[in-house]
Protein backbone atom coordinates (compact mmCIF):
# COMPACT_ATOMS: atom_id res chain seq x y z
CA UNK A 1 36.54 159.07 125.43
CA UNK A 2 37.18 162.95 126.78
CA UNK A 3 34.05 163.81 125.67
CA UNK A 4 31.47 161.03 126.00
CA UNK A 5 29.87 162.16 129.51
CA UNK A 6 27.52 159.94 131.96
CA UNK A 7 24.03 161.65 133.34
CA UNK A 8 23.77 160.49 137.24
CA UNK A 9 20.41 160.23 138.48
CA UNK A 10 19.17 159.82 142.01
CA UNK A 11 15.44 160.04 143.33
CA UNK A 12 14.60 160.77 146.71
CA UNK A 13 11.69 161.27 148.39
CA UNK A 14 11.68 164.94 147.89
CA UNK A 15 14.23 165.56 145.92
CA UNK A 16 16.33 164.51 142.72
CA UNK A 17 19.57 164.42 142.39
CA UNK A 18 21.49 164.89 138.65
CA UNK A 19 24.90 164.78 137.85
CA UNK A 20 26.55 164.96 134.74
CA UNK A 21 30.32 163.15 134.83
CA UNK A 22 33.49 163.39 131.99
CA UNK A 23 35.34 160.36 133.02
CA UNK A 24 35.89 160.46 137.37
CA UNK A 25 35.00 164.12 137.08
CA UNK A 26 31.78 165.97 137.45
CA UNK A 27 31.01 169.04 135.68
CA UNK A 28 27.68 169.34 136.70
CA UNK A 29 26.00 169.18 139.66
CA UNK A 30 21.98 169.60 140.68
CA UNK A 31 19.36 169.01 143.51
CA UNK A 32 16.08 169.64 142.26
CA UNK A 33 13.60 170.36 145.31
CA UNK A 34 10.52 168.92 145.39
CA UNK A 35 7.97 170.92 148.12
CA UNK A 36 5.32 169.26 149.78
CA UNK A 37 2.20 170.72 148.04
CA UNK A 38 3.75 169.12 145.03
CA UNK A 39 4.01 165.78 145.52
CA UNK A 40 0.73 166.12 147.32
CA UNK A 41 -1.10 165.99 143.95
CA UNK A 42 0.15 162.66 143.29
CA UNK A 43 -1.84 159.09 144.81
CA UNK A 44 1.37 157.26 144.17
CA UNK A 45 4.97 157.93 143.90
CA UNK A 46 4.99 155.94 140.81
CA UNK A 47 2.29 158.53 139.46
CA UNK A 48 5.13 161.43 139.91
CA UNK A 49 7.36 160.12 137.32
CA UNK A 50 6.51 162.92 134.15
CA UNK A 51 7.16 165.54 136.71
CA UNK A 52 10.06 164.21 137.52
CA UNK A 53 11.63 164.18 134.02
CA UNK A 54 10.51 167.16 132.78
CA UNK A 55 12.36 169.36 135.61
CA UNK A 56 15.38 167.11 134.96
CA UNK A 57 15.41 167.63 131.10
CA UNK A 58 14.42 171.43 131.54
CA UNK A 59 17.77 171.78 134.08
CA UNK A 60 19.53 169.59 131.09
CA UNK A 61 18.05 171.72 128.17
CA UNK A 62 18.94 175.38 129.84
CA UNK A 63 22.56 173.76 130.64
CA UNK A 64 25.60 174.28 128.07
CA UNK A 65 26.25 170.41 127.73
CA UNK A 66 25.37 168.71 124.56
CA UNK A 67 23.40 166.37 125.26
CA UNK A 68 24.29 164.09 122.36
CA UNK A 69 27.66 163.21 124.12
CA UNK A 70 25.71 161.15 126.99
CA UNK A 71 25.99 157.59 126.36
CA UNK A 72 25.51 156.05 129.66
CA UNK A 73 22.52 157.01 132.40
CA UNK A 74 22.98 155.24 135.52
CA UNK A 75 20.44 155.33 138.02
CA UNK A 76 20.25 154.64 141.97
CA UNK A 77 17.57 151.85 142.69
CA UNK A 78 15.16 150.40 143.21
CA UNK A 79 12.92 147.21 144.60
CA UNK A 80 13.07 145.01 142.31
CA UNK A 81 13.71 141.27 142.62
CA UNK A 82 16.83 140.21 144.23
CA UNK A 83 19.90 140.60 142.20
CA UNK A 84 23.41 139.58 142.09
CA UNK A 85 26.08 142.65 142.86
CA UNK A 86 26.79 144.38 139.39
CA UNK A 87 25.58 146.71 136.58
CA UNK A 88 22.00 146.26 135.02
CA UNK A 89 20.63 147.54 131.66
CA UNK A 90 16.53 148.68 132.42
CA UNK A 91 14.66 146.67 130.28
CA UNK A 92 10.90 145.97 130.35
CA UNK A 93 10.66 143.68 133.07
CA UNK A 94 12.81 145.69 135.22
CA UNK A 95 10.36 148.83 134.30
CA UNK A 96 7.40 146.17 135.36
CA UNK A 97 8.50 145.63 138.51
CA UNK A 98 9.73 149.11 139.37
CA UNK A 99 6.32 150.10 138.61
CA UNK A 100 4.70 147.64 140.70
CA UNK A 101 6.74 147.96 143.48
CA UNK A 102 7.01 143.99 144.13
CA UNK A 103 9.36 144.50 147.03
CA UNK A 104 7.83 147.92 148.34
CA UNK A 105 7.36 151.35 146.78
CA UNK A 106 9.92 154.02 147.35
CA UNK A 107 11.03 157.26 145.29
CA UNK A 108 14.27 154.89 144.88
CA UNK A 109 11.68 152.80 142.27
CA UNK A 110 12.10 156.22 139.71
CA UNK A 111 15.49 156.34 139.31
CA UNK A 112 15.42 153.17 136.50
CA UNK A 113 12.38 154.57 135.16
CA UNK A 114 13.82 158.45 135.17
CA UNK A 115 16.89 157.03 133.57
CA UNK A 116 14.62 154.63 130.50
CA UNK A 117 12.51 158.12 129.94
CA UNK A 118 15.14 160.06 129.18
CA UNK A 119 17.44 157.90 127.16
CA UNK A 120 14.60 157.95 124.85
CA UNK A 121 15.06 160.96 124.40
CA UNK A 122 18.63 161.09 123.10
CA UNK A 123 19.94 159.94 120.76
CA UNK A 124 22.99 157.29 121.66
CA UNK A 125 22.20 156.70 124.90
CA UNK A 126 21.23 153.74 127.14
CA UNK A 127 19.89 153.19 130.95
CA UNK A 128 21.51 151.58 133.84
CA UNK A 129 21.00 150.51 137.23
CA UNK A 130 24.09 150.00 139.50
CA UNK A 131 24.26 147.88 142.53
CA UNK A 132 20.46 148.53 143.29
CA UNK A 133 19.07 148.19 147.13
CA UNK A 134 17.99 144.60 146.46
CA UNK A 135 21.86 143.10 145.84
CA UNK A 136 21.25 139.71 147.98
CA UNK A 137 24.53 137.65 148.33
CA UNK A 138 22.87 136.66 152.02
CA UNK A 139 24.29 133.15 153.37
CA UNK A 140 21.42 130.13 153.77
CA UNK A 141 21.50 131.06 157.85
CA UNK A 142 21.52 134.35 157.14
CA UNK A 143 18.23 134.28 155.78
CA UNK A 144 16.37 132.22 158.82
CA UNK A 145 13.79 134.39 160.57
CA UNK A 146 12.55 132.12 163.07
CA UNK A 147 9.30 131.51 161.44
CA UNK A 148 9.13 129.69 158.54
CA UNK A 149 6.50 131.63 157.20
CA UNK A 150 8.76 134.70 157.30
CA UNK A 151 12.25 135.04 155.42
CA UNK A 152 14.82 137.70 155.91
CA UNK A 153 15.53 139.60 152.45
CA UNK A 154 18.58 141.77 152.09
CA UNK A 155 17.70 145.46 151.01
CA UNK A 156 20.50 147.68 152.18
CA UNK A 157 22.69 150.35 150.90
CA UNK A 158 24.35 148.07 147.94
CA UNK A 159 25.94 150.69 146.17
CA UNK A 160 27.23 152.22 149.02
CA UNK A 161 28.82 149.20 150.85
CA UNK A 162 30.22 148.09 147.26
CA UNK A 163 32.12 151.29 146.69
CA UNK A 164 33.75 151.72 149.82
CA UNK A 165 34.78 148.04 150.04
CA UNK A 166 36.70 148.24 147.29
CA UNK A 167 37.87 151.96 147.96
CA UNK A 168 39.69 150.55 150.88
CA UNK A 169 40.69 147.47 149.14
CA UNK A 170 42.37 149.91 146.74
CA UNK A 171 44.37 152.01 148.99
CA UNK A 172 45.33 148.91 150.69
CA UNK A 173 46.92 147.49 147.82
CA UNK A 174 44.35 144.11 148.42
CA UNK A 175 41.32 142.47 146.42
CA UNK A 176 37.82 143.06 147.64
CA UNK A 177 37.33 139.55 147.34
CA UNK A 178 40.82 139.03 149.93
CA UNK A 179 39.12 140.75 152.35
CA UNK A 180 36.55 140.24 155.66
CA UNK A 181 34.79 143.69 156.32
CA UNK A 182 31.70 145.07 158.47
CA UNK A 183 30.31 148.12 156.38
CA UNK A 184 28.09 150.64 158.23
CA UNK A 185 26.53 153.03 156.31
CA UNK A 186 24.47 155.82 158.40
CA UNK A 187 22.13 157.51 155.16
CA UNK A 188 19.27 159.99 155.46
CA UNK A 189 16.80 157.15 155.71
CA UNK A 190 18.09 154.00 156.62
CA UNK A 191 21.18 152.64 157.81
CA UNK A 192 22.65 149.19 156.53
CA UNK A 193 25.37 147.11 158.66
CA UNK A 194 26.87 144.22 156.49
CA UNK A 195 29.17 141.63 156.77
CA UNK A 196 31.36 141.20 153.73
CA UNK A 197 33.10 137.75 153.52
CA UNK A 198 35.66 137.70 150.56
CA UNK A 199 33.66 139.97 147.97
CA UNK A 200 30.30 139.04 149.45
CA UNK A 201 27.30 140.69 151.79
CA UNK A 202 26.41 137.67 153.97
CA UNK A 203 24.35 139.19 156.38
CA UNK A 204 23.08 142.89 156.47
CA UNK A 205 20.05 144.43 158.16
CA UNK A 206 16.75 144.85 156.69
CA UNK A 207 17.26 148.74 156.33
CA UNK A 208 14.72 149.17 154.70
CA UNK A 209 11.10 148.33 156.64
CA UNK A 210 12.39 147.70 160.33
CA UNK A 211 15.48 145.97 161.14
CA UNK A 212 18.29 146.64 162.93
CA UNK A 213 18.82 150.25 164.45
CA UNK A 214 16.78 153.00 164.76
CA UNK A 215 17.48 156.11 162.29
CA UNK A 216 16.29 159.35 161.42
CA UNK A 217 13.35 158.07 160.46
CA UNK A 218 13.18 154.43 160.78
CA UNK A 219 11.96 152.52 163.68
CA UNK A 220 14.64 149.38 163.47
CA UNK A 221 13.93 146.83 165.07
CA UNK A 222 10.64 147.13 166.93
CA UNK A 223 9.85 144.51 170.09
CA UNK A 224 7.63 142.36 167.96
CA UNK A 225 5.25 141.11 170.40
CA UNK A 226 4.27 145.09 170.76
CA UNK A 227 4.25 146.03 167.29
CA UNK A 228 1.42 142.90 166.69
CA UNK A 229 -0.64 144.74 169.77
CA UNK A 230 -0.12 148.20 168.10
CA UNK A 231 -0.95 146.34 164.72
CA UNK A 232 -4.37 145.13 166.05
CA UNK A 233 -5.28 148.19 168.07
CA UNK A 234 -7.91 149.59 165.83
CA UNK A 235 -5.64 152.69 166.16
CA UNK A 236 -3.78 152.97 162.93
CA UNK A 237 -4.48 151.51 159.24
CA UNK A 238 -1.96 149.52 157.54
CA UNK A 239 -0.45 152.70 155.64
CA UNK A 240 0.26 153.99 158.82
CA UNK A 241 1.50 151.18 160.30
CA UNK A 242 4.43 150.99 157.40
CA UNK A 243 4.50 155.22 157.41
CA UNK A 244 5.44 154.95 161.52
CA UNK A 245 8.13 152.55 160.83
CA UNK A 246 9.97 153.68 157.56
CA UNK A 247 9.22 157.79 157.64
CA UNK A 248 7.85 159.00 161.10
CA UNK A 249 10.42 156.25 163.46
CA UNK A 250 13.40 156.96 164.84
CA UNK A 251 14.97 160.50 165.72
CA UNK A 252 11.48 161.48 163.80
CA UNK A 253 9.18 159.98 166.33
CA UNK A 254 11.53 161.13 169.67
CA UNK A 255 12.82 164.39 168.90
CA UNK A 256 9.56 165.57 166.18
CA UNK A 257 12.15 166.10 163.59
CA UNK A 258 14.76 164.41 161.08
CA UNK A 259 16.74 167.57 159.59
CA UNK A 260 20.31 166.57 160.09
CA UNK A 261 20.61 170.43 160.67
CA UNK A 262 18.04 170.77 163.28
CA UNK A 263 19.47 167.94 165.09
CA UNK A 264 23.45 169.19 164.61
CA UNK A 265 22.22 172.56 165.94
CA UNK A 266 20.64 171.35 168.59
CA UNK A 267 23.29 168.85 169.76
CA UNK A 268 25.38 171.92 169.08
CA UNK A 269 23.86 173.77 172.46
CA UNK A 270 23.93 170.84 174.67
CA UNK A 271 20.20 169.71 174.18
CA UNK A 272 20.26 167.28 176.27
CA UNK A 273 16.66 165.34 174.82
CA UNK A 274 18.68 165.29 171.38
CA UNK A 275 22.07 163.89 172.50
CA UNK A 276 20.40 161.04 174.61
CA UNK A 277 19.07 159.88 171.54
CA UNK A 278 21.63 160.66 169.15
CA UNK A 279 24.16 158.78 171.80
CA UNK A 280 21.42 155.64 171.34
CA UNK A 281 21.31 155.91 167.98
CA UNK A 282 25.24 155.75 167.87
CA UNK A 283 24.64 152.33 170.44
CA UNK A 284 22.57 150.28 168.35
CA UNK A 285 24.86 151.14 165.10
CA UNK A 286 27.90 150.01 167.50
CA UNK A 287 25.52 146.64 168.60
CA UNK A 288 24.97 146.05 165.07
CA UNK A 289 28.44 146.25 163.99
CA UNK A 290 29.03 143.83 167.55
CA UNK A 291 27.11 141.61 166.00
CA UNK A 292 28.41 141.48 162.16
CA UNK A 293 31.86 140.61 163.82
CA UNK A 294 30.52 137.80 164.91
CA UNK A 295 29.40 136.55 161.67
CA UNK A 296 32.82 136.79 160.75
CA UNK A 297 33.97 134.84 163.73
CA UNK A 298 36.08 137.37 164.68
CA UNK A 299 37.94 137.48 161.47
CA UNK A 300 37.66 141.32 160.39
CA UNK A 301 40.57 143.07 158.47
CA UNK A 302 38.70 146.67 158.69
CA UNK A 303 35.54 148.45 160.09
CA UNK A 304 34.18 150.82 157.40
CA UNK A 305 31.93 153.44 158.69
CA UNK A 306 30.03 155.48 155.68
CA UNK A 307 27.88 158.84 155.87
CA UNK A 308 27.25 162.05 156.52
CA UNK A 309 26.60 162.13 160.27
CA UNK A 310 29.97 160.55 160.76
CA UNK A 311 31.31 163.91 160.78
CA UNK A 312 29.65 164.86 163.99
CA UNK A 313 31.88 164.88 167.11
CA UNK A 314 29.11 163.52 169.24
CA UNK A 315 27.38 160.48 166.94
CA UNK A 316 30.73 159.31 166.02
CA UNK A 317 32.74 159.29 169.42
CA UNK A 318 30.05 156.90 170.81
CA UNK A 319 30.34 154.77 167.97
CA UNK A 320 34.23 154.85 168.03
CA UNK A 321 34.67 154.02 171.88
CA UNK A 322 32.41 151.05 171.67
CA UNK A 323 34.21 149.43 168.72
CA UNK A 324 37.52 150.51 168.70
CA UNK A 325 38.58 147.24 169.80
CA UNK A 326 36.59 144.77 167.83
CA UNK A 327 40.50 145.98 164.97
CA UNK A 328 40.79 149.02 162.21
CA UNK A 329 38.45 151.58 161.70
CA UNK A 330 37.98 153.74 158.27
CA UNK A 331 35.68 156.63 157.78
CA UNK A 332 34.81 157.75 155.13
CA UNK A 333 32.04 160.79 156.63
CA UNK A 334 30.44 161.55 153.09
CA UNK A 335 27.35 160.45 150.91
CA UNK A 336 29.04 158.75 147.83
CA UNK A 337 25.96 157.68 146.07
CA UNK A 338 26.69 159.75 142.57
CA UNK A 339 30.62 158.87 142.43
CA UNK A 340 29.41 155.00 143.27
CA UNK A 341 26.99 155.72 140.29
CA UNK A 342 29.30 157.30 138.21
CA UNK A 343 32.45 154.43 138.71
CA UNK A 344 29.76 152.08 137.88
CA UNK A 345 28.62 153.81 134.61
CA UNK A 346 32.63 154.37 133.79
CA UNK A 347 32.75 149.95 134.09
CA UNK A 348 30.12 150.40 131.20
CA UNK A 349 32.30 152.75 129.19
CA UNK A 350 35.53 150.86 129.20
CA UNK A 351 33.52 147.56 128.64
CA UNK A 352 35.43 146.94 132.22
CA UNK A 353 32.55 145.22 133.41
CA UNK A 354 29.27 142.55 132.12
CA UNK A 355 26.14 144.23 131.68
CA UNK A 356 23.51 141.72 133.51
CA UNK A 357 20.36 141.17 132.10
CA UNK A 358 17.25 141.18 134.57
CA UNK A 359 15.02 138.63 134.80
């Protein structure tokens, strides 16, 4: 077992992350930068993909692993059809519908397809999704809109949620499935607030194209009547309708940029533009959480608050002092996407966990 090793893979929208893991530990660790003028050259982000793997397998090729001892590459993903929590062999309806996008298109949609390329290209190893964006455990309410022509879908920070549920479960000595939690999860892009009843996401926000709060670069939730009149203002085409409210929203659109160091700095010298809406941001995470509570009647045994920005003094004090007394509150101020990856693709190695087919 020392030496079998698990390649990590995770696509973002201008970057890729690999990892290479020998049981919990990794022993290699790369961002590959994508610049602007490069992606430029591509109409879709599906179209990207050969790029994509060839700067991966040149970092893996110039690196002093053999390759042969990778058995297992697990890749963060993508929107696909709605799944059940769990670990997912790519296969070629799941390549299908990462290709098409049948839920939305998103750099996420790579990472299965990254994974499939290059486990064709050596020679014991197999591809893996684990807990992609589309896990949907929502309850039957959970899913009413308000219109019946409309139905809320659960896209959300899966992996994420999953892995620090049943972190804390761990160090608490409990099961997941004992337990009522509200997960936040603040990420680059979106952020996700769930309520976990006994193992399962019942409700979450939309994080995905508008729902629930505002981000770095997400609009949230958007006063709808509004957003029609914006719609149908002969201003702005579809495309930008979608662009506005998933990559140009949020601390984007108010402050004219999303870097998470740009914004520390400047909260850093008392900006006071910046920590207005930094401080609202932190509101509408604590409103969301307020209202995931609820869905647990009250019933919460911890607050779990994930993600980088939890680290900053200012974001995380207004979040703090608005919940502290809806019970516990855990932090856990890092991105764990490739050790969530990686425990997943360890399951697969032990045979500690059924590989799902997709359908």
């Amino acid at each position: 077992m020392l030496y079998i090793k698990i390649l990590v893979i995770y696509p973002e929208v201008k970057q890729t992350k690999i990892a290479i893991y020998q049981n919990a530990e990794v022993v290699f660790l790369k961002t590959l930068k994508h610049k602007a003028e490069q992606l430029a050259q591509f109409a879709d982000v599906i179209d990207q993909l050969p790029m994509r793997v060839a700067l991966i397998m040149n970092e893996l090729n110039t690196s002093d692993f053999d390759l042969s001892t990778i058995r297992v590459i697990i890749a963060r993903g993508g929107l696909i059809k709605p799944v059940l929590s769990g670990v997912y062999e790519v296969n070629e309806r799941m390549k299908e519908d990462l290709r098409k996008g049948i839920m939305g298109q998103h750099a996420i949609n790579l990472g299965g397809l990254i994974a499939d390329e290059i486990a064709h290209k050596l020679p014991d190893a197999k591809a893996y999704l684990g807990d992609p964006v589309v896990v949907d455990e929502l309850s039957d309410m959970a899913r009413v809109s308000g219109h019946p022509l409309i139905v809320r879908k659960s896209i959300f920070h899966a992996l994420n949620h999953k892995y620090c549920a049943r972190a804390f479960a761990k160090s608490t000595s409990k099961s997941y499935q004992d337990l009522n939690l509200v997960v936040a999860h603040v990420g680059g892009g979106g952020i996700s607030v769930g309520a976990h009843q006994k193992g399962h996401v019942v409700d979450v926000n939309q994080a995905f194209q508008g729902d629930g709060p505002f981000t770095f670069t997400r609009s949230g939730s958007l006063p709808v009547g509004d957003l029609v009149n914006l719609c149908f203002s002969g201003q702005y085409t579809h495309p930008q309708i979608l662009n506005m409210i998933t990559e140009e929203g949020g601390l984007s659109a108010y402050l004219g940029t999303s870097s998470l160091r740009a914004i520390e700095t400047n909260l850093a010298a008392g900006d006071e533009k910046t920590i207005f809406y930094v401080k609202t941001m932190a509101y509408q995470v604590a409103k969301e959480i307020g209202a995931m509570t609820t869905v647990l009647e009250g019933k919460v045994d911890a607050i779990l608050l994930t993600g980088n920005f939890f680290s900053n003094r200012i974001f995380a004090h207004e979040v703090f002092r608005r919940i502290e007394h809806l019970g516990k509150i855990n932090v856990y101020p890092v991105v764990n996407d490739l050790d969530s990856l990686a425990a997943n693709g360890m399951k697969v190695l032990k045979d500690a966990t059924q590989i799902l087919e997709y359908q």
